[in-house]
Each structure stands twice: as C-alpha cells, then as structure tokens.
PDB file of N, CA and C in Angstrom:
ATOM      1  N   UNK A   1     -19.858  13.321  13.045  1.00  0.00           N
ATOM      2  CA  UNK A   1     -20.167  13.483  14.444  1.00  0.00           C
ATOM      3  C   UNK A   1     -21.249  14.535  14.605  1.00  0.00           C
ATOM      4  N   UNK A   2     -22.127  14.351  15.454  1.00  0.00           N
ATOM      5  CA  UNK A   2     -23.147  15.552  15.955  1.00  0.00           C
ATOM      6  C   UNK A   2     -22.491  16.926  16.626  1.00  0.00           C
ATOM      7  N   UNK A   3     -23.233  17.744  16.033  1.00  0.00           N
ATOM      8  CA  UNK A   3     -22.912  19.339  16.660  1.00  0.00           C
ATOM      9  C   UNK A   3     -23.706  19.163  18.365  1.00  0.00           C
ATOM     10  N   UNK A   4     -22.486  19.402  19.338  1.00  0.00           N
ATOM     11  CA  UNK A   4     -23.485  19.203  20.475  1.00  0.00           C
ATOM     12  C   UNK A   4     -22.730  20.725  21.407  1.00  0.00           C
ATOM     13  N   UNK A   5     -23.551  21.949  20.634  1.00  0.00           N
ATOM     14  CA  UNK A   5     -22.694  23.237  20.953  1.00  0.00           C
ATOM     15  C   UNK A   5     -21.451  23.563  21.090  1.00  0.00           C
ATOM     16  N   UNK A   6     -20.597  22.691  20.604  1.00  0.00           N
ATOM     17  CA  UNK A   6     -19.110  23.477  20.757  1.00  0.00           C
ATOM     18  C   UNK A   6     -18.661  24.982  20.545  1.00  0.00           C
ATOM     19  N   UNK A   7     -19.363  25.533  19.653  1.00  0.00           N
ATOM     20  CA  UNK A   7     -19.214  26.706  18.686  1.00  0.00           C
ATOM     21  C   UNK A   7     -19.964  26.776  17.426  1.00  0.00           C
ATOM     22  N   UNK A   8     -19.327  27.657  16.646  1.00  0.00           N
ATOM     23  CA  UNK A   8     -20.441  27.779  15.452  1.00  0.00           C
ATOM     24  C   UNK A   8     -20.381  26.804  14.822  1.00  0.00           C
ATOM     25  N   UNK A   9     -19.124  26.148  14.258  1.00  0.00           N
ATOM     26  CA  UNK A   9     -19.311  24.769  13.455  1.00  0.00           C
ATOM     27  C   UNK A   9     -18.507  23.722  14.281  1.00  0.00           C
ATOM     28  N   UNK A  10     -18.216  22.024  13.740  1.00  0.00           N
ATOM     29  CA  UNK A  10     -17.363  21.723  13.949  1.00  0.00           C
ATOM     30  C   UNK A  10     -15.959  21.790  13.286  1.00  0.00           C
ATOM     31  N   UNK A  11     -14.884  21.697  13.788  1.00  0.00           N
ATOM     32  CA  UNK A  11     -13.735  21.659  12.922  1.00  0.00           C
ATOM     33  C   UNK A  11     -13.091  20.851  13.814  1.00  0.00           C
ATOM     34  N   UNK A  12     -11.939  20.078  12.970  1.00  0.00           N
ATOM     35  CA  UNK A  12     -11.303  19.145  12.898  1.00  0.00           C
ATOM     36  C   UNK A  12      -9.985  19.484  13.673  1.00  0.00           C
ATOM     37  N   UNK A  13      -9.772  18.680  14.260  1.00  0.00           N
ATOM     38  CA  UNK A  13      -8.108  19.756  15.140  1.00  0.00           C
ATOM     39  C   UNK A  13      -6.856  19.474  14.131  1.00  0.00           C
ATOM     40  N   UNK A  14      -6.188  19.750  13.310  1.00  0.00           N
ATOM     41  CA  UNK A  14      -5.174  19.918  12.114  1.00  0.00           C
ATOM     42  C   UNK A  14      -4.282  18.550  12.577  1.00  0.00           C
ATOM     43  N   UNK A  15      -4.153  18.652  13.963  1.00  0.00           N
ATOM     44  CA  UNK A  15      -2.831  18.314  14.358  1.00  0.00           C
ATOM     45  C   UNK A  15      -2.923  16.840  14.308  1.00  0.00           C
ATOM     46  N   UNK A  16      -4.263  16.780  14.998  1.00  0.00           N
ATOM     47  CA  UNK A  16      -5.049  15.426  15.248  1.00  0.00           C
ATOM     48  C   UNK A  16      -5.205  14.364  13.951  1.00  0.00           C
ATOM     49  N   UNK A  17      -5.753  15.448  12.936  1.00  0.00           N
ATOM     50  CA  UNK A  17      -6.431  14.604  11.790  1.00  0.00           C
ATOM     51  C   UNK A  17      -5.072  14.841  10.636  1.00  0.00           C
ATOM     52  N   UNK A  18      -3.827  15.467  10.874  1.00  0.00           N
ATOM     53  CA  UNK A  18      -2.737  14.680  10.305  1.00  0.00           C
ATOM     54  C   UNK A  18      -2.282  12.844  10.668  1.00  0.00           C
ATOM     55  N   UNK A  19      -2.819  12.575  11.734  1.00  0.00           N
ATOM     56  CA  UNK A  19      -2.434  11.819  12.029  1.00  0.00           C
ATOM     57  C   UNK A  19      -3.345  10.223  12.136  1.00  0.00           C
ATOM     58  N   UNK A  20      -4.253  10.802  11.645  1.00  0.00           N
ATOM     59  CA  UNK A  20      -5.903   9.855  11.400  1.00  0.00           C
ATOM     60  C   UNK A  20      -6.605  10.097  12.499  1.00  0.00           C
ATOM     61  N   UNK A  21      -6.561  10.983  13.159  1.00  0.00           N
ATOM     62  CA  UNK A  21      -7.537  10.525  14.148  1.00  0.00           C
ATOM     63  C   UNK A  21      -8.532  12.001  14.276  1.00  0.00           C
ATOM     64  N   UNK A  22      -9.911  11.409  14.321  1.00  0.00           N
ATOM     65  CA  UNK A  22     -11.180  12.573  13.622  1.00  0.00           C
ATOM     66  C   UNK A  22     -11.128  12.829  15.047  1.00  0.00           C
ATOM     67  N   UNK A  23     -11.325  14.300  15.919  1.00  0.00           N
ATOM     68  CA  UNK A  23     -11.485  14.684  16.876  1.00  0.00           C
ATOM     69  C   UNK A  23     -12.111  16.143  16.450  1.00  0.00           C
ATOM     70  N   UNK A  24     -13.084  16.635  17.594  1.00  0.00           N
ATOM     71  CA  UNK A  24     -13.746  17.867  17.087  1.00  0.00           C
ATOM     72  C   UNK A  24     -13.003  18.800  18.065  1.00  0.00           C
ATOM     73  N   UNK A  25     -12.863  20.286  17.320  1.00  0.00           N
ATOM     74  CA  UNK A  25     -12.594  21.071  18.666  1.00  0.00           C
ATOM     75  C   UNK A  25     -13.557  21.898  19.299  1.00  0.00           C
ATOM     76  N   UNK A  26     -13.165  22.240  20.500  1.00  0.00           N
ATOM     77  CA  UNK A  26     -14.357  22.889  21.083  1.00  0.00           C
ATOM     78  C   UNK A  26     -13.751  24.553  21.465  1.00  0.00           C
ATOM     79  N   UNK A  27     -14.461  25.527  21.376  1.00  0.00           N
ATOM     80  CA  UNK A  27     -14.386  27.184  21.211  1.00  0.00           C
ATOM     81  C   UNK A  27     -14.579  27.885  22.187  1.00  0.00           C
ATOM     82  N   UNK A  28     -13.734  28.203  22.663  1.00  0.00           N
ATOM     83  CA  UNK A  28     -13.586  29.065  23.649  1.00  0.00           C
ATOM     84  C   UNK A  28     -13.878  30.948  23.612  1.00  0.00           C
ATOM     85  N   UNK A  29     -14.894  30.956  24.050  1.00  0.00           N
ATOM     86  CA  UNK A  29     -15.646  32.501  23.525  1.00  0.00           C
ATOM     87  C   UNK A  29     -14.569  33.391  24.307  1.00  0.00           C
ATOM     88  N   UNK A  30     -14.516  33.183  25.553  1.00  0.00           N
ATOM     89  CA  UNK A  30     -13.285  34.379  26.385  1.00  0.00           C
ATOM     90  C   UNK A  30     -12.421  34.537  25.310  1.00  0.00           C
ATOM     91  N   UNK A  31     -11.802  33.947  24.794  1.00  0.00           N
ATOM     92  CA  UNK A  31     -10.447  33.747  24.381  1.00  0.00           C
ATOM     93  C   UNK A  31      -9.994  34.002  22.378  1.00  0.00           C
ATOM     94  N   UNK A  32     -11.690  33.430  21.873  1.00  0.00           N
ATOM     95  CA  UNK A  32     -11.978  33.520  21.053  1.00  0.00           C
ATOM     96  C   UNK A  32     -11.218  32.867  19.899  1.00  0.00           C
ATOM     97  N   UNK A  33     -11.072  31.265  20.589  1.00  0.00           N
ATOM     98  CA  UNK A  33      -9.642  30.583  19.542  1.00  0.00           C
ATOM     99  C   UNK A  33     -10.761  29.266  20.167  1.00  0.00           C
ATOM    100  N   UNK A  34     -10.277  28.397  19.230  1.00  0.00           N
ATOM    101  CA  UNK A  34     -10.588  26.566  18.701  1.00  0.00           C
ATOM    102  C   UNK A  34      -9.560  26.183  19.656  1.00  0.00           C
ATOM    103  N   UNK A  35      -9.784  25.019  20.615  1.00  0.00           N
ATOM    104  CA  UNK A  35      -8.852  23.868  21.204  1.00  0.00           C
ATOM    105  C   UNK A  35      -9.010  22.914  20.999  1.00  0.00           C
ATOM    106  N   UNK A  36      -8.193  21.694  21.527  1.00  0.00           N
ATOM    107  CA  UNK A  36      -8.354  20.291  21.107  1.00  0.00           C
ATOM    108  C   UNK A  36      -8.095  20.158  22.004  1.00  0.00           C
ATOM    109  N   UNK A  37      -9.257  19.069  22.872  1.00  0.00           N
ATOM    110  CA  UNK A  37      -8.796  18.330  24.516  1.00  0.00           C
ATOM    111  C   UNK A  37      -7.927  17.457  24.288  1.00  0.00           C
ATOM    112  N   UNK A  38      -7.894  16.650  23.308  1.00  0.00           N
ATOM    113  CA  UNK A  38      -7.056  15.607  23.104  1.00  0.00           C
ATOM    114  C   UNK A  38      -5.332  15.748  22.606  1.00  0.00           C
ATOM    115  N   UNK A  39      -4.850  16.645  22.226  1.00  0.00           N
ATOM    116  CA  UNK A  39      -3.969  17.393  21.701  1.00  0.00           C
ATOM    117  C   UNK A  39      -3.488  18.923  22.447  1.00  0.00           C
ATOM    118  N   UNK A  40      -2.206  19.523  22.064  1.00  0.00           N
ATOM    119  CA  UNK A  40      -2.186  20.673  22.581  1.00  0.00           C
ATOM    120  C   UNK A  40      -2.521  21.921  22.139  1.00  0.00           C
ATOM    121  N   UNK A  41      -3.027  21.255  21.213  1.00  0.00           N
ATOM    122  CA  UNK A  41      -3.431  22.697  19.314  1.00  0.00           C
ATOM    123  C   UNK A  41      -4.666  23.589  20.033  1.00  0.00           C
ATOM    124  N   UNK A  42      -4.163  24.315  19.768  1.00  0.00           N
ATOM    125  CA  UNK A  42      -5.167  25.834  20.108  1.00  0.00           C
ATOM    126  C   UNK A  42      -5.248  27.046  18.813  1.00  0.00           C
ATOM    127  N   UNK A  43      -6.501  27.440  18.201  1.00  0.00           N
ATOM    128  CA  UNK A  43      -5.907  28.789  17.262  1.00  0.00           C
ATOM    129  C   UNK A  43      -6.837  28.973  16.955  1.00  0.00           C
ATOM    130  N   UNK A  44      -6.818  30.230  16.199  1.00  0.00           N
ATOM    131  CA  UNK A  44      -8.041  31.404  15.731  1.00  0.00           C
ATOM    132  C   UNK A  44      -8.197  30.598  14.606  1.00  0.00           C
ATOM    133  N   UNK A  45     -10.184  30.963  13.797  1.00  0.00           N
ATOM    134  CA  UNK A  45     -10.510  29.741  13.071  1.00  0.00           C
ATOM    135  C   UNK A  45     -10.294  30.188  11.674  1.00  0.00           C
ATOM    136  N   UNK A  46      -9.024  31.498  11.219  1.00  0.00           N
ATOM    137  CA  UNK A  46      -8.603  31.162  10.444  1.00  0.00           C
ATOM    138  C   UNK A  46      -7.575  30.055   9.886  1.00  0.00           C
ATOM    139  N   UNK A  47      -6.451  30.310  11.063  1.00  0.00           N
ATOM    140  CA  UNK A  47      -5.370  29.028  11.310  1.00  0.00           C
ATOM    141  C   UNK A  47      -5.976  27.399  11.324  1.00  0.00           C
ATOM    142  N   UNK A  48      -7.518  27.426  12.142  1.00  0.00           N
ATOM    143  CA  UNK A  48      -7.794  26.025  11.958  1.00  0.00           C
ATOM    144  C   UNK A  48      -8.121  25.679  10.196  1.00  0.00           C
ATOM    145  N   UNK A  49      -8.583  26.526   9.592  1.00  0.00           N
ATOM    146  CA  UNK A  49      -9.128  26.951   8.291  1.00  0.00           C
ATOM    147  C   UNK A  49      -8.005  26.406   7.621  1.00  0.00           C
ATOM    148  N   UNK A  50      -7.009  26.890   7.479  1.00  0.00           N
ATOM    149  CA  UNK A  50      -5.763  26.762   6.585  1.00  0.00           C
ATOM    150  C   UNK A  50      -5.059  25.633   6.944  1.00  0.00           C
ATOM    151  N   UNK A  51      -4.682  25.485   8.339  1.00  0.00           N
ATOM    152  CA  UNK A  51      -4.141  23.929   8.381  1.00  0.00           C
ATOM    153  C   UNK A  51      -4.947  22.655   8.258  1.00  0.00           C
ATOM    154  N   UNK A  52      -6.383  22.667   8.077  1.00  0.00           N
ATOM    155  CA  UNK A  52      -7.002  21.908   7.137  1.00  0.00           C
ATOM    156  C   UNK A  52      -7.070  21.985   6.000  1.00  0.00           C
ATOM    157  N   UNK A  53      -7.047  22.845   5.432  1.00  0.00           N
ATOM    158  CA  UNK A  53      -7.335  22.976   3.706  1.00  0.00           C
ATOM    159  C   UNK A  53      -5.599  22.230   3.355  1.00  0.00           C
ATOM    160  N   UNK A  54      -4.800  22.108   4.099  1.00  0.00           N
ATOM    161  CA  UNK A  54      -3.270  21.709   3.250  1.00  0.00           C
ATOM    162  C   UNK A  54      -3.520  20.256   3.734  1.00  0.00           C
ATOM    163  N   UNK A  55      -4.077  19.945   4.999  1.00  0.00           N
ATOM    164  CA  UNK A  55      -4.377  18.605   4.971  1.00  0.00           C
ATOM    165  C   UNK A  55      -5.024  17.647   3.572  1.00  0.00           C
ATOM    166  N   UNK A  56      -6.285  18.433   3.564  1.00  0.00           N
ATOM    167  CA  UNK A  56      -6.814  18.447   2.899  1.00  0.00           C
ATOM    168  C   UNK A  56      -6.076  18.153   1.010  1.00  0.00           C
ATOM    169  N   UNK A  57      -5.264  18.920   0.437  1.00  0.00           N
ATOM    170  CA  UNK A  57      -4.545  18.964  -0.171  1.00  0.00           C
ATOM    171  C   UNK A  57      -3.275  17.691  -0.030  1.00  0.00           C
ATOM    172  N   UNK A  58      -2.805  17.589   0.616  1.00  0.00           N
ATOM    173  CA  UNK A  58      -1.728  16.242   0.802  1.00  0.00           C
ATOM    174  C   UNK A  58      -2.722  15.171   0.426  1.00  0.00           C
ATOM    175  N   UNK A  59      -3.585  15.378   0.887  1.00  0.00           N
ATOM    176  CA  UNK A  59      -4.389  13.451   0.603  1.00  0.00           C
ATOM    177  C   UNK A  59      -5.127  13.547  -0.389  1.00  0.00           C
ATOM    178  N   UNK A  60      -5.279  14.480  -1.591  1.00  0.00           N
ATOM    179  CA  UNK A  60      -6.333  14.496  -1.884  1.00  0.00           C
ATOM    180  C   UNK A  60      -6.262  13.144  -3.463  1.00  0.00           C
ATOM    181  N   UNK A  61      -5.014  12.874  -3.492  1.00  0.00           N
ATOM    182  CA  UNK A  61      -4.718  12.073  -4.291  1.00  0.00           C
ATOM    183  C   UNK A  61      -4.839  10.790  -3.757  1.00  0.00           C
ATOM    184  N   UNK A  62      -4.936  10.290  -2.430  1.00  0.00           N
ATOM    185  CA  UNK A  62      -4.315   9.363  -1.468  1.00  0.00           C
ATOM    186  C   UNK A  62      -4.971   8.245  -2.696  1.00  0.00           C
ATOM    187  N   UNK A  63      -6.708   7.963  -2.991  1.00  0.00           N
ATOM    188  CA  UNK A  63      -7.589   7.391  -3.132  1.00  0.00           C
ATOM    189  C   UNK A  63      -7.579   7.127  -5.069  1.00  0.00           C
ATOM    190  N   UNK A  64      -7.017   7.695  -5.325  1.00  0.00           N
ATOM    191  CA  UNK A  64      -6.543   7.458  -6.846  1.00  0.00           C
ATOM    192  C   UNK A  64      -5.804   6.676  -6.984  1.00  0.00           C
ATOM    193  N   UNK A  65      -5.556   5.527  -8.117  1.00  0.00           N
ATOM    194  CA  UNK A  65      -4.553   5.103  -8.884  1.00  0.00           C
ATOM    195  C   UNK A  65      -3.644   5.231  -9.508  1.00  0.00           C
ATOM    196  N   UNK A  66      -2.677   5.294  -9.737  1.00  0.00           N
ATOM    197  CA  UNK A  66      -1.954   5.799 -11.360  1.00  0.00           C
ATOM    198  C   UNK A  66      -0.835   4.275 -11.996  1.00  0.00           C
ATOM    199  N   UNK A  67      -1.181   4.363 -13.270  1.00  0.00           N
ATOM    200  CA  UNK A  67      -0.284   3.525 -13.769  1.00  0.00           C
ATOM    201  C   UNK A  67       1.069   4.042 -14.300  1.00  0.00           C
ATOM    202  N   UNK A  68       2.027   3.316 -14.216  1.00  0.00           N
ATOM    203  CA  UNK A  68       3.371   4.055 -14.637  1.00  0.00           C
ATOM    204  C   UNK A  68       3.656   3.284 -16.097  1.00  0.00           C
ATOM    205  N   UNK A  69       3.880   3.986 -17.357  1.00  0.00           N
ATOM    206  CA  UNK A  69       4.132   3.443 -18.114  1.00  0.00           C
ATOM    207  C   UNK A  69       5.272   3.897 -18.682  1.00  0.00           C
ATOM    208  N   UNK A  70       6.059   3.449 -20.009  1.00  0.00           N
ATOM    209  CA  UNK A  70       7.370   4.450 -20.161  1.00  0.00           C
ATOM    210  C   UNK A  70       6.711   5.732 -20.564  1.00  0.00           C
ATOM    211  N   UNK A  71       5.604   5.902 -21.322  1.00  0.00           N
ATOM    212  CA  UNK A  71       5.463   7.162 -21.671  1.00  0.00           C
ATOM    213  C   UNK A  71       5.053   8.183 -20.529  1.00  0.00           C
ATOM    214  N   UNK A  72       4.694   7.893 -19.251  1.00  0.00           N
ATOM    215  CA  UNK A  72       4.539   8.758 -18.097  1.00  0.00           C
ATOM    216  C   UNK A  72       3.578   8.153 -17.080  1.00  0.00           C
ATOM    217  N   UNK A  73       3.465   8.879 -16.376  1.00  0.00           N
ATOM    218  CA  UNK A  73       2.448   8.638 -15.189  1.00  0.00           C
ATOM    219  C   UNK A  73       0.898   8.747 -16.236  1.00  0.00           C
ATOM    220  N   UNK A  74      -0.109   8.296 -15.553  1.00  0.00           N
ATOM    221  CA  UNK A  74      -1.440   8.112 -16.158  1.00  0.00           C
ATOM    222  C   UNK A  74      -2.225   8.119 -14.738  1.00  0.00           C
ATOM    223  N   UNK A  75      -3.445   8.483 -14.775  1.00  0.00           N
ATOM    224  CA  UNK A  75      -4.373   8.202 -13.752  1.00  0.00           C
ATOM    225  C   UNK A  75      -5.397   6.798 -14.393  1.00  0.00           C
ATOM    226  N   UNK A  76      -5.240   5.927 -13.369  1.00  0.00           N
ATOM    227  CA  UNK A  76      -6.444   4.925 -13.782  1.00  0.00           C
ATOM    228  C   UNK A  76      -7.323   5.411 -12.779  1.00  0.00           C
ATOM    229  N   UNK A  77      -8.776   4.669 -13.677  1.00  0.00           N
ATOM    230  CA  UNK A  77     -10.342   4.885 -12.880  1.00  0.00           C
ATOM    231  C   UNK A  77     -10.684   3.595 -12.324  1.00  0.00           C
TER     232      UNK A  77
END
C-alpha cells in the first residue's frame, strides 16, 4: 500500500493482520500511539513492533513443506 502521511512508517494493525486482513494504521501525534479505524487496537510503536514480529513468527513456516517419515519430520523444497 502507498504511504499517504499516516506517520513515520506504515504498520500493520496486529490484531487485524492475525486475522488476514492487511490494514494500515494511522498515528496520532497528541497522543503519540498507532490506531486502527477498522479495529479497536490502539498502542505505542513499540507494542505495534512486537505484536508483529510474533505474528510474524507463527507463520513463518505456514509456506514450507515437510515430509513425515518414520525417521522424523524433514523439510521438502
């Protein structure tokens, strides 16, 4: 998606993109925290930081294979 000034970057709302759906949040300078219009998630952009990076982490296997054989799990390419 295009940067169309929200804040300094975009980020992903945690809550949102657990659930598939890509939404950007937008930054509230008074307040100095990330929201999501679409959602009720609000937080400082360390919290957005970290509840993406575990997102991030849960799926990161999603897109891999593995074969099960008796001798163990294997990754196929």
């Amino acid at each position: 998606m295009a940067q169309a000034g929200k804040g300094k970057l975009n980020y992903r709302c945690p809550s949102c993109f657990m659930r598939d759906i890509d939404i950007d949040m937008f930054y509230d300078e008074d307040k100095k925290e990330y929201y999501c219009i679409r959602c009720c998630y609000h937080g400082s952009e360390e919290d957005v930081l970290q509840k993406n990076q575990m997102a991030r982490f849960r799926y990161k296997s999603m897109l891999k294979r593995f074969d099960f054989d008796d001798d163990g799990q294997k990754e196929r390419k």
